[in-house]
Each structure stands twice: as C-alpha cells, then as structure tokens.
Protein backbone atom coordinates (compact mmCIF):
# COMPACT_ATOMS: atom_id res chain seq x y z
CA UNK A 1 103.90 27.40 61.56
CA UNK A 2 103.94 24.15 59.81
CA UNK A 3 103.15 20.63 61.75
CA UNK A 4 105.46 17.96 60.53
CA UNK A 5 104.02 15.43 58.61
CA UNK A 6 102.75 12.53 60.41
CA UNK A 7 100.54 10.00 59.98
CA UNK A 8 96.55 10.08 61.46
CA UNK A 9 97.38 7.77 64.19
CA UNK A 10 100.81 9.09 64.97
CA UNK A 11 98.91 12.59 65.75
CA UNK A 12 96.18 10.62 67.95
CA UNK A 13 99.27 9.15 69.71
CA UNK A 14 101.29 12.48 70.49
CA UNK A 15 98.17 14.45 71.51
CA UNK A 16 97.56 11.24 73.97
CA UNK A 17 100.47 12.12 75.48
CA UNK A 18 100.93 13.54 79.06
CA UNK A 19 102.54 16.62 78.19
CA UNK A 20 100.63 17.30 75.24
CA UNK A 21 97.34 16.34 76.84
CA UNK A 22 97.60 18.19 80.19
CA UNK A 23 98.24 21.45 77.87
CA UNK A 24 95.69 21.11 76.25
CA UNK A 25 93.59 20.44 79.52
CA UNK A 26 94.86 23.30 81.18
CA UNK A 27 94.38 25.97 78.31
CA UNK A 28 91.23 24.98 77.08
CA UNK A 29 89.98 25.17 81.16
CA UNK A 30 91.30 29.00 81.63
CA UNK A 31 89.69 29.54 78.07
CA UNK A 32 86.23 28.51 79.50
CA UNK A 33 86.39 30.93 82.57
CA UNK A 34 87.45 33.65 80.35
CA UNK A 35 84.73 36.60 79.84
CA UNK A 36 83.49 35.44 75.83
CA UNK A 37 84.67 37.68 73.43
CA UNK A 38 84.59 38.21 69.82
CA UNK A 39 87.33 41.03 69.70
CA UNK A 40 90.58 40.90 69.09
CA UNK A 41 91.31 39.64 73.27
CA UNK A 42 89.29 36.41 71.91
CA UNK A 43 90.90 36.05 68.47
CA UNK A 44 94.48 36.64 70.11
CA UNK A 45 94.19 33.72 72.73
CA UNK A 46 92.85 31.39 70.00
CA UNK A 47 95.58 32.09 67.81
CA UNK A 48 98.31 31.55 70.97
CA UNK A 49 96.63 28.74 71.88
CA UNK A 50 96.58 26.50 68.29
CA UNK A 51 100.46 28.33 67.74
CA UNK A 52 100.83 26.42 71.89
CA UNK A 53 99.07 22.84 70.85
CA UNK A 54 101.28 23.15 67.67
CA UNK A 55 104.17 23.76 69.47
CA UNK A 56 103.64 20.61 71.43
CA UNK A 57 103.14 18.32 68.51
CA UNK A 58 106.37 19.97 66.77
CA UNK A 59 108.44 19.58 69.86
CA UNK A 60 107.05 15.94 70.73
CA UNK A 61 107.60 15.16 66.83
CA UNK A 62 111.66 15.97 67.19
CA UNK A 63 114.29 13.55 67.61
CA UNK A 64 117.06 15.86 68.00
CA UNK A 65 119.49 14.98 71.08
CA UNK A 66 120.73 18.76 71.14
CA UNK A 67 116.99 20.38 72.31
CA UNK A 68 116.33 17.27 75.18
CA UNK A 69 117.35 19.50 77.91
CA UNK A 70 114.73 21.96 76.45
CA UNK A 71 112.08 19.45 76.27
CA UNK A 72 112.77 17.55 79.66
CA UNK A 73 112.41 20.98 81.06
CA UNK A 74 109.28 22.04 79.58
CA UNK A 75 108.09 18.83 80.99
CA UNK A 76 108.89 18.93 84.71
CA UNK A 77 107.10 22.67 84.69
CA UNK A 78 104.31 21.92 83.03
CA UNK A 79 103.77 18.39 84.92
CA UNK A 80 105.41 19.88 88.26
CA UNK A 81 108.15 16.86 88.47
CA UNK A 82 110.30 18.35 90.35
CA UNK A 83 112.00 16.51 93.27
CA UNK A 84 111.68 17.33 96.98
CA UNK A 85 114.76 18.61 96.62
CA UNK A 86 114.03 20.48 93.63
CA UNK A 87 110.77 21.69 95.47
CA UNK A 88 113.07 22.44 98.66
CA UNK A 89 114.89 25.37 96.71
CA UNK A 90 111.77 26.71 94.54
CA UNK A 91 109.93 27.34 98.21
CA UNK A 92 112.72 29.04 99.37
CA UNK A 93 113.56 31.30 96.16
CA UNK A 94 109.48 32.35 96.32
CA UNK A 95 110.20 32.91 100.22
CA UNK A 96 112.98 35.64 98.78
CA UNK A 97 110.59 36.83 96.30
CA UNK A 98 107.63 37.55 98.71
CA UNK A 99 110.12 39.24 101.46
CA UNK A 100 111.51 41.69 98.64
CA UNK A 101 107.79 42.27 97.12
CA UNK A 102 106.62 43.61 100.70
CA UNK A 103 109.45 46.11 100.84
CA UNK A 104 108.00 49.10 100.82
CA UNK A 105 111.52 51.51 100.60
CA UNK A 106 112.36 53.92 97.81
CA UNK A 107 115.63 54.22 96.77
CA UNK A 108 117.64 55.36 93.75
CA UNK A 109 119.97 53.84 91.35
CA UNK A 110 122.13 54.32 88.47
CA UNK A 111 120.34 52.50 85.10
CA UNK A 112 122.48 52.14 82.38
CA UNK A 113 119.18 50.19 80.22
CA UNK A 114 116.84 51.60 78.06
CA UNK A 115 114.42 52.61 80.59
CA UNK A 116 110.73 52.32 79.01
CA UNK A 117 110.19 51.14 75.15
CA UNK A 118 109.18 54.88 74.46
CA UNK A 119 112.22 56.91 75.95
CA UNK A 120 113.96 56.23 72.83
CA UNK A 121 117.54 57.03 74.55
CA UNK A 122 120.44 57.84 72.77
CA UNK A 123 123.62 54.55 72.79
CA UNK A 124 125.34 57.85 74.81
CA UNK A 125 122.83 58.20 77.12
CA UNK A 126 122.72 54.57 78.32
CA UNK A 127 126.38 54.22 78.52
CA UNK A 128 126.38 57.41 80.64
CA UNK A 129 123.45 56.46 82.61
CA UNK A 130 121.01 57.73 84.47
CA UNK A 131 119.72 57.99 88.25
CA UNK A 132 116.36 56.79 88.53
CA UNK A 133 114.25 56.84 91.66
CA UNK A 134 112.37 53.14 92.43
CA UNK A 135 110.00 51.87 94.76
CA UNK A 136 111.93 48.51 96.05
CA UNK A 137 108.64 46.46 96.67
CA UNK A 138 106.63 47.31 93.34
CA UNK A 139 110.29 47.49 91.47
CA UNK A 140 111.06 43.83 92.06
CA UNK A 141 107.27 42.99 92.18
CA UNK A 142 107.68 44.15 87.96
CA UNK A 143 111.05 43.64 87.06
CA UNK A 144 112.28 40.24 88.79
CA UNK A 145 111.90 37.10 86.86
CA UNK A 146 108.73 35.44 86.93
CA UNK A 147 108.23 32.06 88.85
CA UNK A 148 106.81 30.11 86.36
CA UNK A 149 110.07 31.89 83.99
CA UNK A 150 112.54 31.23 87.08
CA UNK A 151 111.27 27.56 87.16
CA UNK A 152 112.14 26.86 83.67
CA UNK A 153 115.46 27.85 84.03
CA UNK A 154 116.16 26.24 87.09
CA UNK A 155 114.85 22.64 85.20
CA UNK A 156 116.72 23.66 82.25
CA UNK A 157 119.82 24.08 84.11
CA UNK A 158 119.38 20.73 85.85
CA UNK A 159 119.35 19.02 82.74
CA UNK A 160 122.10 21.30 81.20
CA UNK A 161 125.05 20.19 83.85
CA UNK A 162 126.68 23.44 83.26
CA UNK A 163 130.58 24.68 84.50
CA UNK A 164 130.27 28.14 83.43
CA UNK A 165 126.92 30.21 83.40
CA UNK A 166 126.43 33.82 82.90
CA UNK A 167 124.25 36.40 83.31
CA UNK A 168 123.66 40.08 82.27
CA UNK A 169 121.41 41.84 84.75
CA UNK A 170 121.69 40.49 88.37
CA UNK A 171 118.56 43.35 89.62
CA UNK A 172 117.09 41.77 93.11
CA UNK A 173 118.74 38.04 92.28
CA UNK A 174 115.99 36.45 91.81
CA UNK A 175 116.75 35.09 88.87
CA UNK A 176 120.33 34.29 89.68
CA UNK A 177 118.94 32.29 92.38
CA UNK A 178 117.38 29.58 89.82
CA UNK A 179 120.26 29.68 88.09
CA UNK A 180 122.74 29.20 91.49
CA UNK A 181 120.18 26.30 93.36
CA UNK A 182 120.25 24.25 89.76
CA UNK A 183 124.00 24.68 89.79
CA UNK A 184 124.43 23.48 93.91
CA UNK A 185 121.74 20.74 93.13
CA UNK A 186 124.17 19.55 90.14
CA UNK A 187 127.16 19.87 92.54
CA UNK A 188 129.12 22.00 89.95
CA UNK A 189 129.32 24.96 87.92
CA UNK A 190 129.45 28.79 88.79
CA UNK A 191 127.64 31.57 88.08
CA UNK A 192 129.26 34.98 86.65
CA UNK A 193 126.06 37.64 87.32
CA UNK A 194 127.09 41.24 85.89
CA UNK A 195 124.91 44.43 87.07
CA UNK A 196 125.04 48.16 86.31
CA UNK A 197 123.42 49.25 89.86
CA UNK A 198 125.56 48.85 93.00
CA UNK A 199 122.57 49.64 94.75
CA UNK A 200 121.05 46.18 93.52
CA UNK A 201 123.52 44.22 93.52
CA UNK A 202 124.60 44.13 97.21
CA UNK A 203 120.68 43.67 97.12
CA UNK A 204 121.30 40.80 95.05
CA UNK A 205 124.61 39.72 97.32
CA UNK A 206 122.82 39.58 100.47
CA UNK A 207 119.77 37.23 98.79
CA UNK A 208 122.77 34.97 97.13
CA UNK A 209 124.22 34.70 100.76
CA UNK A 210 121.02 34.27 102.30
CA UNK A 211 120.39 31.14 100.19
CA UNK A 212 123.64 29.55 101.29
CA UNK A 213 125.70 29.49 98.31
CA UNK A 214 128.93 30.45 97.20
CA UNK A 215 128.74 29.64 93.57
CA UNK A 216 128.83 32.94 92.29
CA UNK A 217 130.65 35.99 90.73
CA UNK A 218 129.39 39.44 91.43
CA UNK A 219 130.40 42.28 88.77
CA UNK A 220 129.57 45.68 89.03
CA UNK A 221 129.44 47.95 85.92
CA UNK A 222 128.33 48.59 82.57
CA UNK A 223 127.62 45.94 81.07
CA UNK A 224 129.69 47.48 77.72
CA UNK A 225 132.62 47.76 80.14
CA UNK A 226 132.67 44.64 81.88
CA UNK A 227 131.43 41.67 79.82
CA UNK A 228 134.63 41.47 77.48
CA UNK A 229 136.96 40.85 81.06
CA UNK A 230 134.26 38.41 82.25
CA UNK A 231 134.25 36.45 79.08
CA UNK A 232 138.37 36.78 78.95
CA UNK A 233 138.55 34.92 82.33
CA UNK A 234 136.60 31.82 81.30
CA UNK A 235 137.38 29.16 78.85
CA UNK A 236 133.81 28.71 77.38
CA UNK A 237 130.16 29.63 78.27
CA UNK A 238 127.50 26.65 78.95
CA UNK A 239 124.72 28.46 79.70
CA UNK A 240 123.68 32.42 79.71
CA UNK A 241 120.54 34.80 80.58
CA UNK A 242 120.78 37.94 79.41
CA UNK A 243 117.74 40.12 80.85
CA UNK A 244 119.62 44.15 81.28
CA UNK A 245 119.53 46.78 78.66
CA UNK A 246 116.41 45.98 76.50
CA UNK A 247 118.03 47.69 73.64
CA UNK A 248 118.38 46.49 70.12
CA UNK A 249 121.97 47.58 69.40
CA UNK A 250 123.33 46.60 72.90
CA UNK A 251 121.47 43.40 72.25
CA UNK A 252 122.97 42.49 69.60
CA UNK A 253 126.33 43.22 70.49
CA UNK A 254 126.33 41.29 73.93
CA UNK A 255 125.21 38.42 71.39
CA UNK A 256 128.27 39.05 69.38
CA UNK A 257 130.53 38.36 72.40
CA UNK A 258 128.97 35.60 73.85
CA UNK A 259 128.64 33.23 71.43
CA UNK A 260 131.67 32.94 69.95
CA UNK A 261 133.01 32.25 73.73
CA UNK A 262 130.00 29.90 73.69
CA UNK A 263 130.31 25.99 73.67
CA UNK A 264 129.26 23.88 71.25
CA UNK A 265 125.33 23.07 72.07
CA UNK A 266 125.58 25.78 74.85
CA UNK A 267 122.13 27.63 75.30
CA UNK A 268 121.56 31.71 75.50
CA UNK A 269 118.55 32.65 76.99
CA UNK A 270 117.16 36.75 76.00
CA UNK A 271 114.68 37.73 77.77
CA UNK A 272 111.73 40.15 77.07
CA UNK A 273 112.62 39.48 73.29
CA UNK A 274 109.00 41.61 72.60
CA UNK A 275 109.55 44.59 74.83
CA UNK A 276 110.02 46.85 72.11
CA UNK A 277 110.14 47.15 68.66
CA UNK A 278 114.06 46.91 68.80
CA UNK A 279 113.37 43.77 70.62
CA UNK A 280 111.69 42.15 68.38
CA UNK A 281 114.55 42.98 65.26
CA UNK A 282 117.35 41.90 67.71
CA UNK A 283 115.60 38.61 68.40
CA UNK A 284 115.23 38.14 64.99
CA UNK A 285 118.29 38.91 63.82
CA UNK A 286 119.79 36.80 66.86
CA UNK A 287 117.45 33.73 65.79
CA UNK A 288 118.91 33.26 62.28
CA UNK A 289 122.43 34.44 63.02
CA UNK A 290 125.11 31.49 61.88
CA UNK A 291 125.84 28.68 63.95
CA UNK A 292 122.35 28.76 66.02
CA UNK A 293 121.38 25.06 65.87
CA UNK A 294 117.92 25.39 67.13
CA UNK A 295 115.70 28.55 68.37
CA UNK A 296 112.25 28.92 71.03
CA UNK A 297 110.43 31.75 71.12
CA UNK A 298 108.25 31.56 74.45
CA UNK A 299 107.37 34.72 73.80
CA UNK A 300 108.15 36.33 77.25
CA UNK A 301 111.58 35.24 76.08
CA UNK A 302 113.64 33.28 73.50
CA UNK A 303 116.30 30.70 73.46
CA UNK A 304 119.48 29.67 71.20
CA UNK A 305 121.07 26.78 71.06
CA UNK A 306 124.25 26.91 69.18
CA UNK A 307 125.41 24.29 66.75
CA UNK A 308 127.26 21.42 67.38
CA UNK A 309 130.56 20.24 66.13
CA UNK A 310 128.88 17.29 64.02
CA UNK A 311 125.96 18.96 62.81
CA UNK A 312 127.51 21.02 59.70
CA UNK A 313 126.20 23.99 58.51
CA UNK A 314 122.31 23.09 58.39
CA UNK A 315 119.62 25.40 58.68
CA UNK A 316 119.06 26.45 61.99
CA UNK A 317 114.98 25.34 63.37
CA UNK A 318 112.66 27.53 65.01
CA UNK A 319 110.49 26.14 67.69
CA UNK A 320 107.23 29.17 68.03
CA UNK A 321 105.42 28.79 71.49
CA UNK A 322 101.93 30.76 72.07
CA UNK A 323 103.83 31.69 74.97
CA UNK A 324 100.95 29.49 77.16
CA UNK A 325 102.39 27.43 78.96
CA UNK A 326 103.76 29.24 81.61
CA UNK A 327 100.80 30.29 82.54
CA UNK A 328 99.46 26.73 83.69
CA UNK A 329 102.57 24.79 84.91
C-alpha cells in the first residue's frame, strides 16, 4: 500500500487530525498492554497497525464525493458521534443482542451455507441443505453481527439515505436491525432480508417487531431460489449486506445479480470476505470486477461502491484497512 504523495507539512496536518489522531491513540494504547512479543502475534499487529495509520492518511487524503458516506461513517464510530437518537436505537439493538446471547435453547435448522471453511461441501449439497443442530445462545453469541460491525452500518446507512436495501442472511436479526433503525431514523427506505432457516427467521420476525418497525420484507428460502424474485420486484438496489453462504461460487453469483440491479454509487457490503480460502478469491475477484468505483477491505468484511454515471470507465481504487479500527471505536 502506497501513501499518496503529499507534502511534509500536509502529512503533519492529516495525522493532527481528530480521526487520524485518536486512531492512532487508541491502537498504540492496546499495543502497550499487549503481552511483548517477537513472534509472528507481534509482527502481525505491527503490520495491521501501519496498513490502519495508512489507511487513515489515504482516506483523509481523498477528495472523492462518491466514498463521503464511507468516511463520515468511519468517523462517527471511531469518535462515537452519534446522536441521542442514534444512541437511543444502538442501546436497544445491544438490549436484543444480550437477551438472545443468554438463551440457553437448542434447536435445529435447515443450513443451506457452507457450514465450516473445512467441510468443503459440494454446490449440491448446499442447495439441498442440511439440518444442523445449534445452541441458540452461543449460536448468535458467534454468528450475529458484531457491534462495533452493526454500528458501522447503521452510520453508513444514515449517511446513505437509502429506498431500497437488501440483505442475504437475516440469522437472529441483529444485523437487520442496524440496517431497519438507520432506515426509520432517515424516515424512508425498506429493507428486503432473505433467510434459508424458517426457524431463524420468525426468530428474526419477532426481534424486527419487537423494535417497533415495519420497514421490512421477510423471505424465506434459498437464497439461489429467491433472490432473482426479490430483485425482480424492485426498481434498483441502494444499499446491500450479504453475510449467508460463505461460499466462493455462490458468492460470486449473488454478486452477479445484484449489481447490475444496483444504482449508480450504491454500496454492497460482503461480509467475512477472509473466512475461507474461497473467500478470499471471491472478494478479489468481486473487488476488481467492472464498474466498482471504489473498494474497503476492513478485513472482517469488504465494501463496493459501484461507479457512477459521470465517472467513465476509470480504474476502480482500493482502500486496505488493518482491520483496527473496530476494535477501538
């Protein structure tokens, strides 16, 4: 990763700045109470955290309009900006997520995904399925979005002002419910959340009722069988999060449906783009597919924006975070 080129001073400046400053507050602090260590746990963090400061002083270099959501995002978690308002819903969504994390019920439910990294199943298998037996508690506890995650999307989606969002993998609802209080806080938009398990998604139903909104579309199925009638019944996508069936191929096909039904600076979030192996070629082939404006790799997950109408066919930018700052915000 390259910095721009900039002037002595013009560094001094950006690394002055709040956002780039209180980064590099926060990770140098949790570097100090680490255990020292010469190994490869030692080498690793340094590495993520000069590929995090660089990030910063990229991102803060860059003029373009179409990543400002991104970046006024990035800012209210790592500064915690958020309004009352803002802070009203997060409190509650966290209430949700504690409540599901002490449920101590196992149940069992059809998974259409790839299951673990190693089980290597067959693009049969998956579209089959399988029934798989889950501790509710530890399941969401593992598999749910993460807060600091869930709060990024919520501040991107405030910025975003999206009509139609969609999402592959609805699991508890946690996620979805980011995605659904940005949208009510905006006063517009609605959310289309498709899930494999009927099981978890009257889970996720009774959380998106619970919250008091009615913003959203729940669809049960394989994802293979239902996204193509989802995407027929809307115009044009703003905004999607696709976090079901951690597969390369299936990957990479969703992506070739969505974004062509994708507006023009719309956003796709992947997440868990280094799962697996697979992961990590879909991402990359995703990244540098034609028409993706601008690309950020948070490691935990990635995000496309695709190119506007006005911006011709140049090279597409990628944006490489240590994957960091989420851990401070």
């Amino acid at each position: 990763m390259n910095i721009p080129s900039a002037s002595g001073p013009e560094l001094v400046n950006l690394l002055a700045l709040p956002s780039v400053s209180k980064l590099y507050e926060a990770v140098t602090t949790k570097r100090r109470s680490l255990p020292m260590s010469k190994g490869p746990e030692g080498l690793g963090f340094t590495k993520r955290l000069l590929e995090e400061l660089v990030f910063a002083v990229e991102l803060s270099l860059s003029r373009e309009c179409s990543i400002f959501p991104v970046k006024r995002a990035l800012k209210k978690v790592a500064l915690k900006l958020f309004s009352e308002e803002e802070n009203d819903i997060l409190v509650l969504i966290q209430a949700i997520r504690k409540k599901l994390a002490r449920t101590d019920k196992r149940v069992t439910i059809m998974d259409y995904g790839a299951g673990k990294p190693d089980l290597y199943l067959s693009q049969d298998a998956m579209k089959l399925g399988r029934k798989v037996e889950i501790n509710i508690g530890r399941a969401s506890r593992t598999s749910s979005t993460s807060e600091k995650c869930g709060r990024f999307l919520f501040a991107l989606l405030r910025e975003v002002k999206s009509n139609e969002c969609l999402e592959l993998g609805a699991g508890f609802g946690i996620s979805g419910l980011y995605l659904l209080g940005a949208l009510e806080l905006n006063n517009r938009g609605r959310l289309h959340t498709l899930e494999g398990s009927e099981l978890l998604l009257n889970i996720a139903r009774r959380n998106f009722q619970g919250f008091g909104i009615n913003r959203v579309v729940t669809v049960l199925g394989n994802f293979c069988n239902t996204l193509t009638d989802t995407l027929s019944k809307v115009e044009s996508v703003d905004f999607t999060f696709v976090d079901g069936h951690h597969d390369e191929h299936a990957t990479k096909v969703y992506f070739s449906k969505i974004f062509p039904k994708t507006r023009a600076g719309g956003i796709i979030v992947f997440d868990d783009i280094n799962w697996s192996e697979g992961m990590v070629r879909a991402w990359k082939s995703i990244k540098n597919a034609p028409g993706v404006a601008f690309s950020f790799d948070f490691h935990q997950f990635g995000l496309v924006i695709k190119r506007g109408r006005n911006q011709g066919d140049i090279p597409g930018r990628h944006f490489k975070s240590g994957g960091l700052l989420f851990l401070f915000g």
